[in-house]
N, C-alpha and C. Protein backbone atom coordinates (compact mmCIF):
# COMPACT_ATOMS: atom_id res chain seq x y z
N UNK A 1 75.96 76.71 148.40
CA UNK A 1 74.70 77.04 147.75
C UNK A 1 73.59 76.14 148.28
N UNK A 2 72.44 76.64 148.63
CA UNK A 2 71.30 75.79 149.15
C UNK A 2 70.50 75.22 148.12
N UNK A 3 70.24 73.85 148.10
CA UNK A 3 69.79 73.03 147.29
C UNK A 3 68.18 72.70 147.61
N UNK A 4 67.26 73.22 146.44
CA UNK A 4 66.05 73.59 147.28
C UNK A 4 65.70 72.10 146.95
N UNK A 5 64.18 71.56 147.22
CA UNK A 5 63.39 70.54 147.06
C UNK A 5 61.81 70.93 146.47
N UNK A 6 61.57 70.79 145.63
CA UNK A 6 60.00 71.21 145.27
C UNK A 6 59.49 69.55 145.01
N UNK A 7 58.30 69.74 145.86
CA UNK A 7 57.29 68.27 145.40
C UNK A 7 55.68 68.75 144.56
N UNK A 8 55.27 67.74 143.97
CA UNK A 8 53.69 67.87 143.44
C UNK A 8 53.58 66.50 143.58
N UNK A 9 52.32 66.44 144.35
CA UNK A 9 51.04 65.98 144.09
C UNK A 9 50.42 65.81 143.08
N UNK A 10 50.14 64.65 142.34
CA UNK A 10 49.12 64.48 141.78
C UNK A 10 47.82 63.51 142.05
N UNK A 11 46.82 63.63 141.07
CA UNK A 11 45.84 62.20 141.05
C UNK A 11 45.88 61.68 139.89
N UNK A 12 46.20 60.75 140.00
CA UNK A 12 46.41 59.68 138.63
C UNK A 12 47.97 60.01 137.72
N UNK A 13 48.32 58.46 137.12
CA UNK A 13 49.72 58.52 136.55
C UNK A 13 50.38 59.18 135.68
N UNK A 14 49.55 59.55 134.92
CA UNK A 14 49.32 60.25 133.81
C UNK A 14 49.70 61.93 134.05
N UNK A 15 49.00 61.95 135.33
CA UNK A 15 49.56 63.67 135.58
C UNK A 15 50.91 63.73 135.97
N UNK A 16 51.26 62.90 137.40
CA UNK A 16 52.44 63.05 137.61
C UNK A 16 53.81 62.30 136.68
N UNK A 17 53.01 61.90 135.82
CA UNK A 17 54.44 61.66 134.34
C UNK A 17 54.47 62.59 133.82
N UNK A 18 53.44 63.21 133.33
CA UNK A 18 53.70 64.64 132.65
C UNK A 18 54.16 65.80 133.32
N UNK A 19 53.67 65.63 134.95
CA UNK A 19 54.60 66.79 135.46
C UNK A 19 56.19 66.36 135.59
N UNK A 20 56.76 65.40 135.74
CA UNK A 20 58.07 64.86 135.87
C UNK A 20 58.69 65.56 134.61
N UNK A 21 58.01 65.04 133.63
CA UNK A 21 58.60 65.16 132.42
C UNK A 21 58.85 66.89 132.21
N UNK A 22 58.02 67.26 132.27
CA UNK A 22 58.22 69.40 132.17
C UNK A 22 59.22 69.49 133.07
N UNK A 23 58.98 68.81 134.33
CA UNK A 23 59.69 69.67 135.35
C UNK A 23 61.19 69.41 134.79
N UNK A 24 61.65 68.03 134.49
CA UNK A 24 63.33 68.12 134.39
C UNK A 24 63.80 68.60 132.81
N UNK A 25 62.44 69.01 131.70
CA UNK A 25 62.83 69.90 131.13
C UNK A 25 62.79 71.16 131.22
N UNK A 26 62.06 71.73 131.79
CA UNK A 26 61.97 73.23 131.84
C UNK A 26 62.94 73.60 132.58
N UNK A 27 63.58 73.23 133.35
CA UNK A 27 64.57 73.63 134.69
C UNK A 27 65.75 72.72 135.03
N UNK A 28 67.13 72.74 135.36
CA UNK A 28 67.72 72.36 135.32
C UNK A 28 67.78 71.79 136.91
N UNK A 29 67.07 70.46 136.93
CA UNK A 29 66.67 69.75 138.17
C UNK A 29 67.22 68.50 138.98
N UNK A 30 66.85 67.43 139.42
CA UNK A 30 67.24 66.43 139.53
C UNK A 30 65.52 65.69 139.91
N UNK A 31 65.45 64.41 139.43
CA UNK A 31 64.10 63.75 140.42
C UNK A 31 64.84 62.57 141.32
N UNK A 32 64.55 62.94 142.63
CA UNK A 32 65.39 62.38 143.92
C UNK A 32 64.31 61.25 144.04
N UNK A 33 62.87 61.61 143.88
CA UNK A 33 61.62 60.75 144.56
C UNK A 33 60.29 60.55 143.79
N UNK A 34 60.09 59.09 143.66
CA UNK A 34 58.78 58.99 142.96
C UNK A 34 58.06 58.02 143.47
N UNK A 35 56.55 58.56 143.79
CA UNK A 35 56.23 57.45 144.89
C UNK A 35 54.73 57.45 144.81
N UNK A 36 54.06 56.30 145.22
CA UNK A 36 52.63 56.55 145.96
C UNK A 36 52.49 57.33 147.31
N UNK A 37 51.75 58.14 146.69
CA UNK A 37 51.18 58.82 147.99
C UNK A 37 49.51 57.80 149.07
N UNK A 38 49.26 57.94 148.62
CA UNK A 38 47.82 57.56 148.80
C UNK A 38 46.59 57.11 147.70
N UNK A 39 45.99 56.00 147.94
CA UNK A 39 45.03 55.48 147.14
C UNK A 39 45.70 55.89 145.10
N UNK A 40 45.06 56.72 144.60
CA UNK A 40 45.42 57.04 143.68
C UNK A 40 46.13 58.43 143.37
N UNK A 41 46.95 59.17 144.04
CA UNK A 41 47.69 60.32 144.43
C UNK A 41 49.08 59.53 144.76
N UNK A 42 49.88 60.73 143.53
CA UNK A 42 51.40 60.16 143.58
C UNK A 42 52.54 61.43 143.08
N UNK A 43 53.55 61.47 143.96
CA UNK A 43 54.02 62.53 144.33
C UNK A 43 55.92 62.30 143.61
N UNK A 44 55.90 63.27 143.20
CA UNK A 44 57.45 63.60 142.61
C UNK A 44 58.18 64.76 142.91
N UNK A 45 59.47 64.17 143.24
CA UNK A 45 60.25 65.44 144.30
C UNK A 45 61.51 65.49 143.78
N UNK A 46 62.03 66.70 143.06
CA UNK A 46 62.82 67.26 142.81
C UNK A 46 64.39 68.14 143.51
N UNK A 47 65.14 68.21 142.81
CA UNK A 47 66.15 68.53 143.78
C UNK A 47 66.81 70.22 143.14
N UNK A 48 66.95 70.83 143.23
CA UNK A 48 68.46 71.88 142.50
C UNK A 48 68.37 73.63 143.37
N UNK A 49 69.18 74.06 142.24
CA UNK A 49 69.21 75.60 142.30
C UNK A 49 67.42 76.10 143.06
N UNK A 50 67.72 76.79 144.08
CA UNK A 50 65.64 77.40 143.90
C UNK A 50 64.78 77.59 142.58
N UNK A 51 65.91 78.84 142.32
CA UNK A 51 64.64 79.52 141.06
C UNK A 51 64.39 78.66 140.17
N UNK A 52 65.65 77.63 140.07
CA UNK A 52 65.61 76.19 138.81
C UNK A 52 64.38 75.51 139.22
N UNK A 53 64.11 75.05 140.85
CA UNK A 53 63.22 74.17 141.48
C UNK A 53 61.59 75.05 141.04
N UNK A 54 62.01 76.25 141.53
CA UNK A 54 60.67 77.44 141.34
C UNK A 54 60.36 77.26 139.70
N UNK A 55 60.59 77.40 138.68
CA UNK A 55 60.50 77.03 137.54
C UNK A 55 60.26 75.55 136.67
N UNK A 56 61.11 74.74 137.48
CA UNK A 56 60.18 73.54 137.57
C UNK A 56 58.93 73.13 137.97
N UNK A 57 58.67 73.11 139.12
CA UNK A 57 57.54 73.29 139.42
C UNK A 57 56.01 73.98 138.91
N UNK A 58 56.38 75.31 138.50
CA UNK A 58 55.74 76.11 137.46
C UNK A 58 55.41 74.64 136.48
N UNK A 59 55.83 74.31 135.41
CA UNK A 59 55.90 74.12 134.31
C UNK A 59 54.95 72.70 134.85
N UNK A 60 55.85 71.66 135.71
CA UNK A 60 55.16 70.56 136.43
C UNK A 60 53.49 70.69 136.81
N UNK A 61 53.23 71.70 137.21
CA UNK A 61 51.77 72.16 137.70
C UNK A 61 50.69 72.32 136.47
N UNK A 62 51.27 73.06 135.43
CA UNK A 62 50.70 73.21 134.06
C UNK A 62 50.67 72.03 133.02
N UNK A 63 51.97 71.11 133.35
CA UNK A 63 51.49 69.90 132.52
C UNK A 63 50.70 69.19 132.70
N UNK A 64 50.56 68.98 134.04
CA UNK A 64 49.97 67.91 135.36
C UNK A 64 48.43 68.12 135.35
N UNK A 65 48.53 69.72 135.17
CA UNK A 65 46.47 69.93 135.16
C UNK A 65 45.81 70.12 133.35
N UNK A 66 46.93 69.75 132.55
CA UNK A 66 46.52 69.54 131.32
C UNK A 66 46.11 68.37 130.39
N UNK A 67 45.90 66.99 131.45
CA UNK A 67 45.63 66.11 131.51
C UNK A 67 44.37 66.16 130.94
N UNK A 68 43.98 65.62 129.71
CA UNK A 68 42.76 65.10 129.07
C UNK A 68 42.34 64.31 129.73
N UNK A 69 42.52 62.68 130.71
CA UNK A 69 41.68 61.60 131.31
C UNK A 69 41.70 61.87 132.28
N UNK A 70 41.45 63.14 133.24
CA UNK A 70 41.22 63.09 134.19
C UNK A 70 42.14 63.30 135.22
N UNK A 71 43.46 63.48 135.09
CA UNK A 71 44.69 63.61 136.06
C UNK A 71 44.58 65.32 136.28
N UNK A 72 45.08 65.38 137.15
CA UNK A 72 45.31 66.97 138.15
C UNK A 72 46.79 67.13 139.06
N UNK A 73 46.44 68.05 139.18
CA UNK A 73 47.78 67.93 140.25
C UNK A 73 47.16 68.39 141.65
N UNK A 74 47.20 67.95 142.62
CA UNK A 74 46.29 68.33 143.97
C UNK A 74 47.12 69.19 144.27
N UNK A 75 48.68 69.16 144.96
CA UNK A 75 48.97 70.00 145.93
C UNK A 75 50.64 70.19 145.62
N UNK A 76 51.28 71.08 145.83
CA UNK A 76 52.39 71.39 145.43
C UNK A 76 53.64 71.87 146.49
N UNK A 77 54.38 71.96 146.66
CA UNK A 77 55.12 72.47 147.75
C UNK A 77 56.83 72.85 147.61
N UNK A 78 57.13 73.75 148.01
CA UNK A 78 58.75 74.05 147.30
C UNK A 78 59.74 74.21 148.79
N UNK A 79 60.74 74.20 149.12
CA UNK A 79 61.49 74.06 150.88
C UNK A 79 62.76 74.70 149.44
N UNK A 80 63.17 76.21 149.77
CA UNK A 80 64.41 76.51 149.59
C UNK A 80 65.52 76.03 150.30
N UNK A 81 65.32 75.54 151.62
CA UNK A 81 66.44 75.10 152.12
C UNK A 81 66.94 74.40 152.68
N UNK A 82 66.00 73.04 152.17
CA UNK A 82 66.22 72.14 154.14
C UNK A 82 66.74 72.09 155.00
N UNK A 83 67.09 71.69 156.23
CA UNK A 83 67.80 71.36 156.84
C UNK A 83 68.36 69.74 156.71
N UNK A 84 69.33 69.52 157.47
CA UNK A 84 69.82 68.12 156.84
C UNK A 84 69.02 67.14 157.85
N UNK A 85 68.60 67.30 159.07
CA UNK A 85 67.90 66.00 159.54
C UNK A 85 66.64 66.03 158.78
N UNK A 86 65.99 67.47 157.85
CA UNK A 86 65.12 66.98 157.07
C UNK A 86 65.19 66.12 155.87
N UNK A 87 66.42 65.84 155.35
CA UNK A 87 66.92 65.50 154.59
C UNK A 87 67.12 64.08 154.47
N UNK A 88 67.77 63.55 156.32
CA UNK A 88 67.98 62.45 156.35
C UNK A 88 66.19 61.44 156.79
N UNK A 89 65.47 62.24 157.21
CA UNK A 89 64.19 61.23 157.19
C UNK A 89 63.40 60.95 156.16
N UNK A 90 63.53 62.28 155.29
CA UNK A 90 62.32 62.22 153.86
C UNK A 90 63.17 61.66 153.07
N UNK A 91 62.78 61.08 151.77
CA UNK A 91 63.34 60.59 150.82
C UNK A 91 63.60 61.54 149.91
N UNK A 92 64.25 62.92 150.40
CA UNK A 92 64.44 63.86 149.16
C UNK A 92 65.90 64.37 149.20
N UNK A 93 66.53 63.31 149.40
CA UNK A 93 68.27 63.01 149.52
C UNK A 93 68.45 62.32 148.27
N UNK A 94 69.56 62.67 147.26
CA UNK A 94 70.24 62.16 146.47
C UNK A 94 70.55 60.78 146.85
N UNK A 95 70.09 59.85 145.60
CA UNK A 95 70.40 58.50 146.11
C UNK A 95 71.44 58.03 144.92
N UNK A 96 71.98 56.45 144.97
CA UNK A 96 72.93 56.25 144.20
C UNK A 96 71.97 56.33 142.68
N UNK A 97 70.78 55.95 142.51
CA UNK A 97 70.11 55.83 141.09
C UNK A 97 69.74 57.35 141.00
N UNK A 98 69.86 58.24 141.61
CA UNK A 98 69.96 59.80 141.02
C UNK A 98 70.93 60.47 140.58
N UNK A 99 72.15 60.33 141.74
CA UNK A 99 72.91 60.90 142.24
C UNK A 99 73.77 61.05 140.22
N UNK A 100 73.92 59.75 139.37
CA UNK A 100 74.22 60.11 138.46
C UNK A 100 73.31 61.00 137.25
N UNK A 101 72.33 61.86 137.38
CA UNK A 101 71.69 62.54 136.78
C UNK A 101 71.31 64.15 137.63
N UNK A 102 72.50 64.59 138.46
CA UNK A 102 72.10 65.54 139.03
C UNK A 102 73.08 66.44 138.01
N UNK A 103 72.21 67.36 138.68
CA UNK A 103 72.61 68.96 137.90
C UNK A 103 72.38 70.12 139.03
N UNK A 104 74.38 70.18 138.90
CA UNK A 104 74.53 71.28 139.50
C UNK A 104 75.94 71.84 139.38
């Protein structure tokens, strides 16, 4: 089974906590990656089933731009299938502090 990857973008902390938070409830997910992106833009990357990832994401995007102080979500992106050398350069490989909270 191919294990998709969906990421979002946000601006400010506040969005991308609230998208984290929808995304690994609405959908039965994993979060592989949480990181600074740039200046104040910070990005969270998910792991599972597609339509699980596709539905996460959904939900992630709507929490993320429902931000009262100002948080958004800039940019979003979903990979049904990586390949594995994509796998081994990005940080969206199961690590040992995930690896016990995956779902699949």
């Amino acid at each position: 089974m191919p294990i998709a990857v969906g990421v979002i973008e946000t601006q400010g902390f506040s969005a991308v906590l609230a998208a984290a938070d929808a995304m690994v409830k609405a959908a039965a997910v994993t979060i592989v990656y949480y990181g600074q992106a740039e200046s104040a833009r910070l990005i969270v990357a998910v792991r599972g089933q597609t339509a699980e990832v596709e539905r996460a994401v959904e939900a992630g995007i709507e929490a993320g731009n429902t931000q009262s102080n100002g948080g958004k979500v800039i940019t979003h992106y979903i990979v049904p299938n990586p390949p594995e050398n994509v796998e081994s350069v990005l940080p969206i490989h199961f690590t040992t502090k995930s690896e016990p909270f995956r779902v699949m």
